[in-house]
C-alpha atoms as a PDB file:
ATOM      1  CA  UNK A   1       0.000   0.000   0.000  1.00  0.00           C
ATOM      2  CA  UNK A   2       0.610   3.070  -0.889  1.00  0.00           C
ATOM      3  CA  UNK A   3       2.101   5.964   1.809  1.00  0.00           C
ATOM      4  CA  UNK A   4       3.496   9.198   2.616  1.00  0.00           C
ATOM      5  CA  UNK A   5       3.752  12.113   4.643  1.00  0.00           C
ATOM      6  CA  UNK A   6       0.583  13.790   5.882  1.00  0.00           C
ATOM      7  CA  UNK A   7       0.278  17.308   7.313  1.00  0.00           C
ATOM      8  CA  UNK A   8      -1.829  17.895  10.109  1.00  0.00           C
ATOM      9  CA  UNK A   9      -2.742  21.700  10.214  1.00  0.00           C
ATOM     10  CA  UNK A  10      -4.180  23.037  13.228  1.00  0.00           C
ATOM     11  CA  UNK A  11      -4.816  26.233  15.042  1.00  0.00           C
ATOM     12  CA  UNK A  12      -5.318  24.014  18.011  1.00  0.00           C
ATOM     13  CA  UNK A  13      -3.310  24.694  21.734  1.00  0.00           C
ATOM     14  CA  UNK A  14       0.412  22.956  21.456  1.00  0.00           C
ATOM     15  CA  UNK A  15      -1.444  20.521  23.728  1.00  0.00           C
ATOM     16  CA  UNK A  16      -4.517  19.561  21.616  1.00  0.00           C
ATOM     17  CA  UNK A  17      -2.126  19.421  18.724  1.00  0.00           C
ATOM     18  CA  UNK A  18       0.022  17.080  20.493  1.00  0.00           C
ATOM     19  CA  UNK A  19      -3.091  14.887  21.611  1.00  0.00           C
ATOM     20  CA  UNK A  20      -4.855  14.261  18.091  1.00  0.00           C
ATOM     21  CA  UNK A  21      -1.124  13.537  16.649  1.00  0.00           C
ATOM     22  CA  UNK A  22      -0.881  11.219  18.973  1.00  0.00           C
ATOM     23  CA  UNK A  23      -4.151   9.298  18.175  1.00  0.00           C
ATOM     24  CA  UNK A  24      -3.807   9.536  14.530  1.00  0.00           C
ATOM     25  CA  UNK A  25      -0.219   7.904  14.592  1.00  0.00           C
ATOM     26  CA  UNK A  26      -1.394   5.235  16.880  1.00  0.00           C
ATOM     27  CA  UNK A  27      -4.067   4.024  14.476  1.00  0.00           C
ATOM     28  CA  UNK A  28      -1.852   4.994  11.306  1.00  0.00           C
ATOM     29  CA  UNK A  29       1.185   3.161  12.475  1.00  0.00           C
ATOM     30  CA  UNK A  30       2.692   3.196   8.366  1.00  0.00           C
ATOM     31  CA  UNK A  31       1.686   6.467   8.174  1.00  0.00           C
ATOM     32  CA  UNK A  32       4.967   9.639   8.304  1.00  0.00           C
ATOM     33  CA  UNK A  33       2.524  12.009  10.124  1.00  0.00           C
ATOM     34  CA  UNK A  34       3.484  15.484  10.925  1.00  0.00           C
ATOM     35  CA  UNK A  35       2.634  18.852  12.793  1.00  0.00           C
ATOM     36  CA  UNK A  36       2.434  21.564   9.978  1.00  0.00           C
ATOM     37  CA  UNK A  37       4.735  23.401  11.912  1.00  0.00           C
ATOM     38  CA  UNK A  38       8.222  20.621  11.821  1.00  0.00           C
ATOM     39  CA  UNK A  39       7.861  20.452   7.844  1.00  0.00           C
ATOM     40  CA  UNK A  40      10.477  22.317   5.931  1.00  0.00           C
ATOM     41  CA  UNK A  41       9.690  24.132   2.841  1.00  0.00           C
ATOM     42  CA  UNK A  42      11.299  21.226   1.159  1.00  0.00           C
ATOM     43  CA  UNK A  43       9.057  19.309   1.882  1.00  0.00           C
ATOM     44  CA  UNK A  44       5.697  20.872   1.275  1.00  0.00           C
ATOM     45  CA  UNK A  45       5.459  19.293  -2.227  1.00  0.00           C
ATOM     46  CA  UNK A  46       5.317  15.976  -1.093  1.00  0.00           C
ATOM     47  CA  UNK A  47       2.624  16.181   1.286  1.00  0.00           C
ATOM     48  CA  UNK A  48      -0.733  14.711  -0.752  1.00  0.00           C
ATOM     49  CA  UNK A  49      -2.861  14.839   2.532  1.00  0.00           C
ATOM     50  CA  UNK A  50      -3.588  17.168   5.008  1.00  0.00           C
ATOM     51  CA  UNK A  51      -5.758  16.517   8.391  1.00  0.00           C
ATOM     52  CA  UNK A  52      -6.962  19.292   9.616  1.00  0.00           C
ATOM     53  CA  UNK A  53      -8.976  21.282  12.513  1.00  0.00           C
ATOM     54  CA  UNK A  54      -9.386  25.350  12.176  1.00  0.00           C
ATOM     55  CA  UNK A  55      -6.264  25.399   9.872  1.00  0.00           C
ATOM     56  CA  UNK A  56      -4.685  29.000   9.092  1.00  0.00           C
ATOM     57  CA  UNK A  57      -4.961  28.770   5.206  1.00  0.00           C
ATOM     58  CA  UNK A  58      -1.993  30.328   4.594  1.00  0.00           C
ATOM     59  CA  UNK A  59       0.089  26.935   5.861  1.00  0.00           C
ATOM     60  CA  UNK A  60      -2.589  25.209   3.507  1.00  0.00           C
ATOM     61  CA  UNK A  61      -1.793  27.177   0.791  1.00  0.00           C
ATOM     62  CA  UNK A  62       2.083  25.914   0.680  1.00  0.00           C
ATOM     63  CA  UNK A  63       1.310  22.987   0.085  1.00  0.00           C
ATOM     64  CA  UNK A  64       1.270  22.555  -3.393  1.00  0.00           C
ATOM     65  CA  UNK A  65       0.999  18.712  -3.776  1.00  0.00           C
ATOM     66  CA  UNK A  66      -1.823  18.756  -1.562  1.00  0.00           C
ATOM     67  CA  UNK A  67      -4.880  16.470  -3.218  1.00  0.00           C
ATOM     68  CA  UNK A  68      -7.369  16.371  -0.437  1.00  0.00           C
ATOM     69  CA  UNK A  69      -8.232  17.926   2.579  1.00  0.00           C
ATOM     70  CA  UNK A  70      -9.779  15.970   5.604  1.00  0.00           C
ATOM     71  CA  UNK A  71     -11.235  17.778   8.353  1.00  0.00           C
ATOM     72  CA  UNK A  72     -11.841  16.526  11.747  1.00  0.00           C
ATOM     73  CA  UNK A  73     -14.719  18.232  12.862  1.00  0.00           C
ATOM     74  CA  UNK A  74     -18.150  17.679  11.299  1.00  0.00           C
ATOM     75  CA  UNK A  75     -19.050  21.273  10.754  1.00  0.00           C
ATOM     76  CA  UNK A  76     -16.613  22.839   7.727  1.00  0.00           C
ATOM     77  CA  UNK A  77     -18.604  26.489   7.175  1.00  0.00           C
ATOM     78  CA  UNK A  78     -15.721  28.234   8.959  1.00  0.00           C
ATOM     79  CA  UNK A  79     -12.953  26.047   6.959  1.00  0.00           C
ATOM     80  CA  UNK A  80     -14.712  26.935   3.689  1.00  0.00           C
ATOM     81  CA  UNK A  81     -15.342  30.405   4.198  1.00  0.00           C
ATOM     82  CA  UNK A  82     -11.748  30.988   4.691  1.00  0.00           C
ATOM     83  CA  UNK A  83     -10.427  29.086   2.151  1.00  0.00           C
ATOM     84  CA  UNK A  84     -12.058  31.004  -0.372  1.00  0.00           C
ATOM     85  CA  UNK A  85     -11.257  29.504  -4.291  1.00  0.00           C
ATOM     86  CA  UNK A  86      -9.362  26.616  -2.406  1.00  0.00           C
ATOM     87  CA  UNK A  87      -9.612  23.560  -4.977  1.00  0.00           C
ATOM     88  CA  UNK A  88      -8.359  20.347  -3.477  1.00  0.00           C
ATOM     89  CA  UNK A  89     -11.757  18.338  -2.097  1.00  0.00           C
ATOM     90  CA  UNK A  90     -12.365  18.994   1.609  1.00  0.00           C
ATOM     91  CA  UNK A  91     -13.870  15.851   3.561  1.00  0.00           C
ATOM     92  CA  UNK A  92     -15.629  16.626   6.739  1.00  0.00           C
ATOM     93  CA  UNK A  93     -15.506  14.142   9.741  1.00  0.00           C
ATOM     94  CA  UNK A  94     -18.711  12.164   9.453  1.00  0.00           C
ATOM     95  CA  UNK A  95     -18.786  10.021  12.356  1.00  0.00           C
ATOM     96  CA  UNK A  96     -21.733   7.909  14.296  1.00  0.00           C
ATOM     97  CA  UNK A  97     -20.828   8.949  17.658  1.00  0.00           C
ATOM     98  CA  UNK A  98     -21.106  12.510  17.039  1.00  0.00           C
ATOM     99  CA  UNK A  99     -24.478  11.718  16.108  1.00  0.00           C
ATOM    100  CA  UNK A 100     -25.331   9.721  18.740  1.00  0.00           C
ATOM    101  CA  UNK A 101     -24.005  12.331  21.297  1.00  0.00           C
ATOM    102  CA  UNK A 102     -25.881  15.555  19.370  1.00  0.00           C
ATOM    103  CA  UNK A 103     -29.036  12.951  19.794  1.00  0.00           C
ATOM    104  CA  UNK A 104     -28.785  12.589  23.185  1.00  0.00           C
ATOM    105  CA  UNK A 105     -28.057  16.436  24.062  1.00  0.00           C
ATOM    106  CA  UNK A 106     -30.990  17.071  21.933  1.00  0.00           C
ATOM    107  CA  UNK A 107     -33.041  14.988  23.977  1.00  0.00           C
ATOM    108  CA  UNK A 108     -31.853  16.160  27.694  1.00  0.00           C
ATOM    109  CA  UNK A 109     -32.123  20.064  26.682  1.00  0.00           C
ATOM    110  CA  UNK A 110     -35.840  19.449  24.926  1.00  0.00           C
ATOM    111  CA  UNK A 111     -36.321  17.792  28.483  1.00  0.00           C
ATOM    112  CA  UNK A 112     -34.954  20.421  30.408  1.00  0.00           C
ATOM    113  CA  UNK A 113     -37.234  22.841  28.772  1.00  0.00           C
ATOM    114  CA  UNK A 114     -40.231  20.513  28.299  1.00  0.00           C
ATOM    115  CA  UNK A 115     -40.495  19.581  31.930  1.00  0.00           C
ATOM    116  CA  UNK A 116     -39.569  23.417  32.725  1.00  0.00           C
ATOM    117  CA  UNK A 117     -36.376  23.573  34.875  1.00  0.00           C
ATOM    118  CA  UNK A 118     -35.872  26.876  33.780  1.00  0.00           C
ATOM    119  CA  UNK A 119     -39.195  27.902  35.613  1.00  0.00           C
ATOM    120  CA  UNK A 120     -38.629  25.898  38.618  1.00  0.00           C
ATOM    121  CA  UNK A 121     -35.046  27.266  38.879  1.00  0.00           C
ATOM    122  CA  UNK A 122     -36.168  30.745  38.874  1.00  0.00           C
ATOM    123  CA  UNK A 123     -38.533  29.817  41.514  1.00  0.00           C
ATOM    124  CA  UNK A 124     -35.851  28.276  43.541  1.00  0.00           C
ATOM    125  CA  UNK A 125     -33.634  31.772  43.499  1.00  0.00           C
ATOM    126  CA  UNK A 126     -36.968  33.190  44.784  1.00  0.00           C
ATOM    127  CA  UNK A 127     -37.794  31.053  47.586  1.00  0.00           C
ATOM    128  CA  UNK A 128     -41.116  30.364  45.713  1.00  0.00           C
ATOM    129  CA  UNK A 129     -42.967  26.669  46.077  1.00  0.00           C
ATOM    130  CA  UNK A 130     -45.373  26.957  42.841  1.00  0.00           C
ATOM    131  CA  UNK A 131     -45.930  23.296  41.440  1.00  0.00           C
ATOM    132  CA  UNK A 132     -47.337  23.523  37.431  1.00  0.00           C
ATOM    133  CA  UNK A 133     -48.976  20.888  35.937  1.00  0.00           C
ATOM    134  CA  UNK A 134     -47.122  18.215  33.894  1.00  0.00           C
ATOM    135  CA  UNK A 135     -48.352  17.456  30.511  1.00  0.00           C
ATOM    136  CA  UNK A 136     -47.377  14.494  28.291  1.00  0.00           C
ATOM    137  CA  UNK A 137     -44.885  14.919  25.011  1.00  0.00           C
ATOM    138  CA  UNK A 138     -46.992  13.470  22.597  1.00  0.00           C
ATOM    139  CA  UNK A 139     -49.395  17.284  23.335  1.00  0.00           C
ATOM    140  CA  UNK A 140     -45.675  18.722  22.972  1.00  0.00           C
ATOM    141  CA  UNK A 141     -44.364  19.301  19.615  1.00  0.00           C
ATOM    142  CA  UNK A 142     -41.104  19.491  18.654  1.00  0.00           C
ATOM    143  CA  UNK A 143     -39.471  21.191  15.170  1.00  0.00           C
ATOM    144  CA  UNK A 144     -36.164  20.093  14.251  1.00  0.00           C
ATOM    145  CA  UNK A 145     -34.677  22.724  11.631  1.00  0.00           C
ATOM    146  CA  UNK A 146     -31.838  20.786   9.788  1.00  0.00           C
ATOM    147  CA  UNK A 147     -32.045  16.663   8.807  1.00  0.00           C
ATOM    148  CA  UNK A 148     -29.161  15.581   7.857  1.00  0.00           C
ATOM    149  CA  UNK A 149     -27.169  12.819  10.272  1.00  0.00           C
ATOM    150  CA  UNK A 150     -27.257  14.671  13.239  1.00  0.00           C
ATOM    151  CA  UNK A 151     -30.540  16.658  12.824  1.00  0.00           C
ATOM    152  CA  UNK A 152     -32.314  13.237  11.501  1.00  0.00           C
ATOM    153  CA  UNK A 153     -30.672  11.051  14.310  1.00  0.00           C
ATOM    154  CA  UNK A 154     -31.517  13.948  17.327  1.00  0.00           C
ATOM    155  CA  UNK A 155     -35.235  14.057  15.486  1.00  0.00           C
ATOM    156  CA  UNK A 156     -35.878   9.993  15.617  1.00  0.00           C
ATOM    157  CA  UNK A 157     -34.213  10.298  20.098  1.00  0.00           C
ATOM    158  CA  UNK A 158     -37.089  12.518  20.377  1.00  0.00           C
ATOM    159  CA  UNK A 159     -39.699  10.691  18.719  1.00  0.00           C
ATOM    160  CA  UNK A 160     -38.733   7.371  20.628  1.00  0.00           C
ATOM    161  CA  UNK A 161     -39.227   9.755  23.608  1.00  0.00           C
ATOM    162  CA  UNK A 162     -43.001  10.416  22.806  1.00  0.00           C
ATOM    163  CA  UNK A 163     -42.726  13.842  21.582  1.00  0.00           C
ATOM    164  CA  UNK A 164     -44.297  14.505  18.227  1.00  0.00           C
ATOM    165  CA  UNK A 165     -41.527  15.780  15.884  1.00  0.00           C
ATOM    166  CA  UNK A 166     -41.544  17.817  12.501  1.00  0.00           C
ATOM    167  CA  UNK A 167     -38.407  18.427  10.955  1.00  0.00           C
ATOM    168  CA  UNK A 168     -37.431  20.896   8.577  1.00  0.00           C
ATOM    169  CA  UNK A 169     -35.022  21.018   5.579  1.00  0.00           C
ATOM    170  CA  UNK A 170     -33.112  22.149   2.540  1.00  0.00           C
ATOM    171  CA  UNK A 171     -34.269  19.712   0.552  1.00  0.00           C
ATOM    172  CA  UNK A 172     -37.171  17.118   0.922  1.00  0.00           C
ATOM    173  CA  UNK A 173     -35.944  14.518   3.548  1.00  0.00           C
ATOM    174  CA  UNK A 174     -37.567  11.095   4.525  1.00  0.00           C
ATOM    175  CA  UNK A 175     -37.242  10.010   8.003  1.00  0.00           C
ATOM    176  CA  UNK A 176     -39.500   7.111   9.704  1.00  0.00           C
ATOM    177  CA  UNK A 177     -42.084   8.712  11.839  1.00  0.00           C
ATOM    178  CA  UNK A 178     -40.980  12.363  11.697  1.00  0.00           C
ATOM    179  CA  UNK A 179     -43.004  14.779  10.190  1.00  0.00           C
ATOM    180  CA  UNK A 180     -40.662  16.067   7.307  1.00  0.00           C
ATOM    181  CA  UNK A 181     -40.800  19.605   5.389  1.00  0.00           C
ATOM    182  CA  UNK A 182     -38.898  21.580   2.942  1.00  0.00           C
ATOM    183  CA  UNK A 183     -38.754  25.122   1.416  1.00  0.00           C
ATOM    184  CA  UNK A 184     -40.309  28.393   2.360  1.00  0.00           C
ATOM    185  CA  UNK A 185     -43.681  27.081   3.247  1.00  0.00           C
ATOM    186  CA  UNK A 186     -42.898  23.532   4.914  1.00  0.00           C
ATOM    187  CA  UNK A 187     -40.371  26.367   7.500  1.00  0.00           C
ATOM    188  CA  UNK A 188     -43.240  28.606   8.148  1.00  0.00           C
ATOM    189  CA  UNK A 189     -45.541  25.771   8.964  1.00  0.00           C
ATOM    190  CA  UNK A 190     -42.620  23.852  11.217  1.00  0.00           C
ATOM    191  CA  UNK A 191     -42.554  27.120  12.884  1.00  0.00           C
ATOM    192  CA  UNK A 192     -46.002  27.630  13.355  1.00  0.00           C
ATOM    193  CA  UNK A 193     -46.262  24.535  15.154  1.00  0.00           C
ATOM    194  CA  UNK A 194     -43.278  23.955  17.138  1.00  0.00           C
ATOM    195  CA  UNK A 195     -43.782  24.377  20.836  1.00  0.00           C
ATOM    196  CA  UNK A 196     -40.068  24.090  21.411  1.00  0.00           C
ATOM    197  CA  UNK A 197     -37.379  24.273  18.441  1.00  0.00           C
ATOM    198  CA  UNK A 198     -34.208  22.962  17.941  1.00  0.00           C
ATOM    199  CA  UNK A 199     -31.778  24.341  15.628  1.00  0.00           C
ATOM    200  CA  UNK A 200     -29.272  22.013  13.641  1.00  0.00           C
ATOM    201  CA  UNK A 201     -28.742  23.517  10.612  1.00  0.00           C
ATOM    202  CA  UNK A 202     -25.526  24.421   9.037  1.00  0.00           C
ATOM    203  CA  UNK A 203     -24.473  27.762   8.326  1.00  0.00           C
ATOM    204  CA  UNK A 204     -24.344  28.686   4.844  1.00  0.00           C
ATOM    205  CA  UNK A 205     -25.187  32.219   2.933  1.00  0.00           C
ATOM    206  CA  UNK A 206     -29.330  30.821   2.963  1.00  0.00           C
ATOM    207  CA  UNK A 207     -29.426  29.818   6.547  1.00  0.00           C
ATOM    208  CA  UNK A 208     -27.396  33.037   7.854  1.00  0.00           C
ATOM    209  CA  UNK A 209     -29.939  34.981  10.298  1.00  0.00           C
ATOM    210  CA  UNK A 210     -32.808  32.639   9.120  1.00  0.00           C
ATOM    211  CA  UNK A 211     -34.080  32.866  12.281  1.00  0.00           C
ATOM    212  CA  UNK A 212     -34.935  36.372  12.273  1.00  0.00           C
ATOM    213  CA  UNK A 213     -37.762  38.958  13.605  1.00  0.00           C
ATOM    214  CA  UNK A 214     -40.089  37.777  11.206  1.00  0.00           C
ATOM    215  CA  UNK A 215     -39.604  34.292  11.336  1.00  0.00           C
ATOM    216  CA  UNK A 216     -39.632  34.389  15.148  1.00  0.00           C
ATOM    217  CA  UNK A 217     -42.693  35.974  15.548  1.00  0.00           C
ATOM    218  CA  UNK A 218     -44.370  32.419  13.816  1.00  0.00           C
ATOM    219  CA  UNK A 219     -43.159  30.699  16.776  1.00  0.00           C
ATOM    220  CA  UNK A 220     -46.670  30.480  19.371  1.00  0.00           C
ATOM    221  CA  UNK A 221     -46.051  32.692  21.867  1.00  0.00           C
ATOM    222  CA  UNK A 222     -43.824  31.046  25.144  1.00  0.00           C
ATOM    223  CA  UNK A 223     -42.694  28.380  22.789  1.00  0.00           C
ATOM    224  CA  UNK A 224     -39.073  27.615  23.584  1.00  0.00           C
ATOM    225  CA  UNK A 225     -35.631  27.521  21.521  1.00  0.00           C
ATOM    226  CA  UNK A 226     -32.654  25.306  21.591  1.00  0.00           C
ATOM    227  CA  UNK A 227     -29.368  26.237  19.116  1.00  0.00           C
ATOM    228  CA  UNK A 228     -27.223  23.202  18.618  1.00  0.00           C
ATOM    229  CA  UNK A 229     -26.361  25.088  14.870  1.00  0.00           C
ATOM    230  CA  UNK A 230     -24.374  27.904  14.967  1.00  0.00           C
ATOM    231  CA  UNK A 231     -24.608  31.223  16.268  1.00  0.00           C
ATOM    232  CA  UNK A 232     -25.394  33.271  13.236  1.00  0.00           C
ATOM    233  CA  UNK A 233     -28.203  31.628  12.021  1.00  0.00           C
ATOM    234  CA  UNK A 234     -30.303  33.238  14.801  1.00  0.00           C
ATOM    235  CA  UNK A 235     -30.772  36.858  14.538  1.00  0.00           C
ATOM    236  CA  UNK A 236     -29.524  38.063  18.210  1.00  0.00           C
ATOM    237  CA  UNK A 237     -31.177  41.284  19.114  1.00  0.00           C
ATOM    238  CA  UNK A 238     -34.445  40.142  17.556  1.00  0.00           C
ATOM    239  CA  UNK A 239     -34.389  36.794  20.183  1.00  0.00           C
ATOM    240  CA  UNK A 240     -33.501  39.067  22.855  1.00  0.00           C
ATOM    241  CA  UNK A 241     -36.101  41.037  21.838  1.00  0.00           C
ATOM    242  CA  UNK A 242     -38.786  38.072  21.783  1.00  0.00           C
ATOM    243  CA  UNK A 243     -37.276  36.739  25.047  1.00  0.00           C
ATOM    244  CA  UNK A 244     -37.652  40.575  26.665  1.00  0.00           C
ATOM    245  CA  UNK A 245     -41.580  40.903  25.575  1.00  0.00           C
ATOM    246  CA  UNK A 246     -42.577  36.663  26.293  1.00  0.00           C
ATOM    247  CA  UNK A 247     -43.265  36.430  23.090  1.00  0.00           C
ATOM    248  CA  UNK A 248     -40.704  32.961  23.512  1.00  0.00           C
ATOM    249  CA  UNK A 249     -40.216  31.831  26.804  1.00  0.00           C
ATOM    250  CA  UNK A 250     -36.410  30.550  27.304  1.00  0.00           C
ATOM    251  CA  UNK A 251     -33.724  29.665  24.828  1.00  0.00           C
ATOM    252  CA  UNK A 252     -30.787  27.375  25.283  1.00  0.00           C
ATOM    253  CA  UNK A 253     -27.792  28.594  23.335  1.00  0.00           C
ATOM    254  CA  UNK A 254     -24.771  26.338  22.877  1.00  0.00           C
ATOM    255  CA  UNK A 255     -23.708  28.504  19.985  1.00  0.00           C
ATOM    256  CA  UNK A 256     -22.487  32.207  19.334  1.00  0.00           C
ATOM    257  CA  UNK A 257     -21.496  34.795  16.531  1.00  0.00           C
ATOM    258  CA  UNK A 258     -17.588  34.806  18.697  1.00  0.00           C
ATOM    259  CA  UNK A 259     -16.647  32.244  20.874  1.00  0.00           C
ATOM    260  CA  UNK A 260     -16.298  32.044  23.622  1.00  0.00           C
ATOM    261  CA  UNK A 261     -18.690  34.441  24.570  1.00  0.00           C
ATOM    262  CA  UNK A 262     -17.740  37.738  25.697  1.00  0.00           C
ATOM    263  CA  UNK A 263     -18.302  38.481  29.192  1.00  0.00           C
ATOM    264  CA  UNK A 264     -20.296  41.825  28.815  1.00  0.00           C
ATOM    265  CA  UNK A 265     -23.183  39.892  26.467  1.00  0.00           C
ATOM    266  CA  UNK A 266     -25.647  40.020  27.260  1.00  0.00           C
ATOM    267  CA  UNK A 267     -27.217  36.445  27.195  1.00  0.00           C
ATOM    268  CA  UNK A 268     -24.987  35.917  30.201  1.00  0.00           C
ATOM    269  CA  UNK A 269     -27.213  37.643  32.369  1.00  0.00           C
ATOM    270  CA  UNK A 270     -30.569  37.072  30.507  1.00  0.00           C
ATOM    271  CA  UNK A 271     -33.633  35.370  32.795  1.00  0.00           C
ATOM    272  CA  UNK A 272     -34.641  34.041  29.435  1.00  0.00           C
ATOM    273  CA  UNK A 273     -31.304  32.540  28.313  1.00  0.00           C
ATOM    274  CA  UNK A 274     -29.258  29.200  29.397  1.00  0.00           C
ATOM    275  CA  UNK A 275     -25.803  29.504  28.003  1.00  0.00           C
ATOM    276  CA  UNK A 276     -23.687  26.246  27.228  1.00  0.00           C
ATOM    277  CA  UNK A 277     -19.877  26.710  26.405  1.00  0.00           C
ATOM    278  CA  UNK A 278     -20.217  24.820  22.951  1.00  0.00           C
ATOM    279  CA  UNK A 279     -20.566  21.099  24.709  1.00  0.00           C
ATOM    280  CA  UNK A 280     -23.853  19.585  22.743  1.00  0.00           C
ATOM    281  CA  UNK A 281     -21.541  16.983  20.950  1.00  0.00           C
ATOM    282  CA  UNK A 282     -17.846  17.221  20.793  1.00  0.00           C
ATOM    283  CA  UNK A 283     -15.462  15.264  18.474  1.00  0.00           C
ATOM    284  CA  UNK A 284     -14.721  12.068  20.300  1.00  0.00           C
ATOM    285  CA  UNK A 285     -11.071  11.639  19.104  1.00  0.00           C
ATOM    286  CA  UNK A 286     -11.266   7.508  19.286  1.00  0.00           C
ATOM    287  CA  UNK A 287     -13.788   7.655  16.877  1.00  0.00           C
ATOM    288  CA  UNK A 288     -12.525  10.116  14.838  1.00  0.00           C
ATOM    289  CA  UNK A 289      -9.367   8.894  14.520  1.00  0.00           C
ATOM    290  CA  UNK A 290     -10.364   5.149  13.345  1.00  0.00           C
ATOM    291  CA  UNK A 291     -13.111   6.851  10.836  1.00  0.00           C
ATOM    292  CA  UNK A 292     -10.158   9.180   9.086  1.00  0.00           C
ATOM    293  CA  UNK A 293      -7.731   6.277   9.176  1.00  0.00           C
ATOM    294  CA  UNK A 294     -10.154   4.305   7.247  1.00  0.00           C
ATOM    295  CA  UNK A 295     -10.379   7.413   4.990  1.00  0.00           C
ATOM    296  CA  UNK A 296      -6.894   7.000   4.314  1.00  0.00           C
ATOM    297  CA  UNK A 297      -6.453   3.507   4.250  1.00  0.00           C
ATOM    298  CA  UNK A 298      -9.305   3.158   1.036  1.00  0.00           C
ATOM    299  CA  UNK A 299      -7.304   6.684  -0.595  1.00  0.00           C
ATOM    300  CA  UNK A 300      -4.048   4.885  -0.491  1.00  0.00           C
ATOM    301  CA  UNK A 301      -5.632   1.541  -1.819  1.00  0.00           C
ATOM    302  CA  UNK A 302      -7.600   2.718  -5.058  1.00  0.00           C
ATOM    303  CA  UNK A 303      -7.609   6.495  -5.039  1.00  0.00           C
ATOM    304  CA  UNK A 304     -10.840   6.591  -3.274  1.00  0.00           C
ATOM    305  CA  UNK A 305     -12.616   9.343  -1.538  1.00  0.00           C
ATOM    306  CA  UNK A 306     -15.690   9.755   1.052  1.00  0.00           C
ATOM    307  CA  UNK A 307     -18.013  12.531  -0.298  1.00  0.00           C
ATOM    308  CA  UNK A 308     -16.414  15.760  -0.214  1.00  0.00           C
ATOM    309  CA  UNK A 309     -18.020  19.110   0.614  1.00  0.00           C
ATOM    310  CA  UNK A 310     -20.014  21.185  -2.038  1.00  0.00           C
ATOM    311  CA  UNK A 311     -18.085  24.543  -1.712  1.00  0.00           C
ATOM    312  CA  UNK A 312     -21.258  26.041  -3.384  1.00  0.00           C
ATOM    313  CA  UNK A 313     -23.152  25.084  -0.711  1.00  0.00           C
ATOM    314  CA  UNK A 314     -20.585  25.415   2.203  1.00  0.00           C
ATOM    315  CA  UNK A 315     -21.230  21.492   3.503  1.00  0.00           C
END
């Protein structure tokens, strides 16, 4: 089989860096692996792969014998926005785990808003012993904005939970006993029915500030948000702004426009808002690791590559 050196290009900490070399090598034992940062210029030529996680595209850029591109995180709208006319094919990580982790996180923070913690926490801080009446998920309906692996597989963890689920999409998706919609219409009428949202689309130019005043206000009033996505698809001020007035009653943000989040924003402090530090399903590096390496392995046997990203699109 076919080898050679492979670049991994990272705007990790030294430590991070040092961790995911580490695991690669281990389950790429034939493989010359190396940190960006030890190659010489003399060697840039002969790199044909390069793994890589927030890479600055100038190191990308020297290398000139570079054929593909594969990324170790799932989401790639940051990697393809600043690569610009970049032509090698970029693979994103597309990995089970990370599905069955965003799944699961999808289920506990529908939970946490469904059986309202938020409500009984602020009654807590209050000293205040108000008990409100529990009502069963299948009178609860969740919208799921964005079906691909994770959306679809966070979608079907709710439905096994009882909740009635619609899901929402680019294009027309098929997914056993969700509810599925696309275009302008199928959104409007997700939206229009979801007592509690959930977010998992990626960002491209279309879904940037989707979520905005006007498609916020189809939400029924008090109905509830979670952003698994990324921060720029919601419109900030105008959620504040529907959080402020009741309009919706809590959202939990794992996402924002700059991470991490500044200290003066003001989501911090909102009543409305739970922030999470960007935790809803993080790259489990075993798993990662073994799914590149397999990348790899079928590249060096025939040439082979998984599905790379549509740069038109952005995933």
């Amino acid at each position: 089989m076919k080898t050679g050196k492979i670049a991994l290009v990272t705007r990790l900490s030294p430590e991070a860096e040092t961790m995911w070399l580490e695991r690669l090598s281990a389950v790429m034992p034939g493989e010359d692996i190396r940190s960006f940062v030890t190659l010489t210029p003399d060697e840039y030529v002969d790199i044909e792969i390069a793994i890589v996680a927030n890479p600055d595209p100038a190191h990308l850029a020297q290398l000139t014998g570079l054929v593909w591109v594969q990324s170790l995180w799932a989401g790639v709208e940051r990697l393809v926005a600043e690569l610009g006319d970049f032509r090698p094919p970029i693979v994103r990580l597309v990995d089970p785990e990370l599905a069955r982790t965003m799944g699961e996180a999808a289920l506990a923070w529908v939970l946490y808003l469904f059986r309202d913690m938020p409500i009984y926490a602020a009654q807590q801080r209050a000293s205040q012993w108000v008990q409100h009446p529990y009502r069963r998920p299948e009178r609860t309906t969740v919208g799921v904005l964005g079906l691909g692996e994770l959306g679809a597989t966070a979608a079907m963890r709710l439905r096994e939970a009882g909740f009635n689920v619609a899901g929402w999409s680019r294009s027309l998706k098929q997914v056993q006993g969700i509810t599925c919609r696309a275009g302008e219409d199928g959104l409007e009428e997700t939206l229009k029915t979801s007592d509690i949202l959930v977010c998992l689309l990626p960002l491209t130019a279309e879904t940037r500030d989707l979520l905005d005043a006007r498609r916020l206000a189809l939400l029924p009033r008090g109905a509830k948000l979670v952003n698994f996505a990324r921060g720029p698809i919601i419109n900030t001020p105008a959620l504040l702004a529907a959080l402020d007035t009741g309009a919706l009653g809590h959202a939990v943000l794992d996402v924002f426009a700059v991470e991490p989040l500044p200290a003066a924003s003001p989501e911090w402090s909102h009543s409305a808002v739970t922030v999470l530090p960007h935790i809803s399903a993080a790259t489990d590096p075993d798993t990662a690791s073994l799914i590149v390496a397999r990348n790899i392995e079928a590249y060096r046997a025939d040439g082979s590559l998984p599905t790379a990203v549509n740069l038109h699109r952005g995933y």
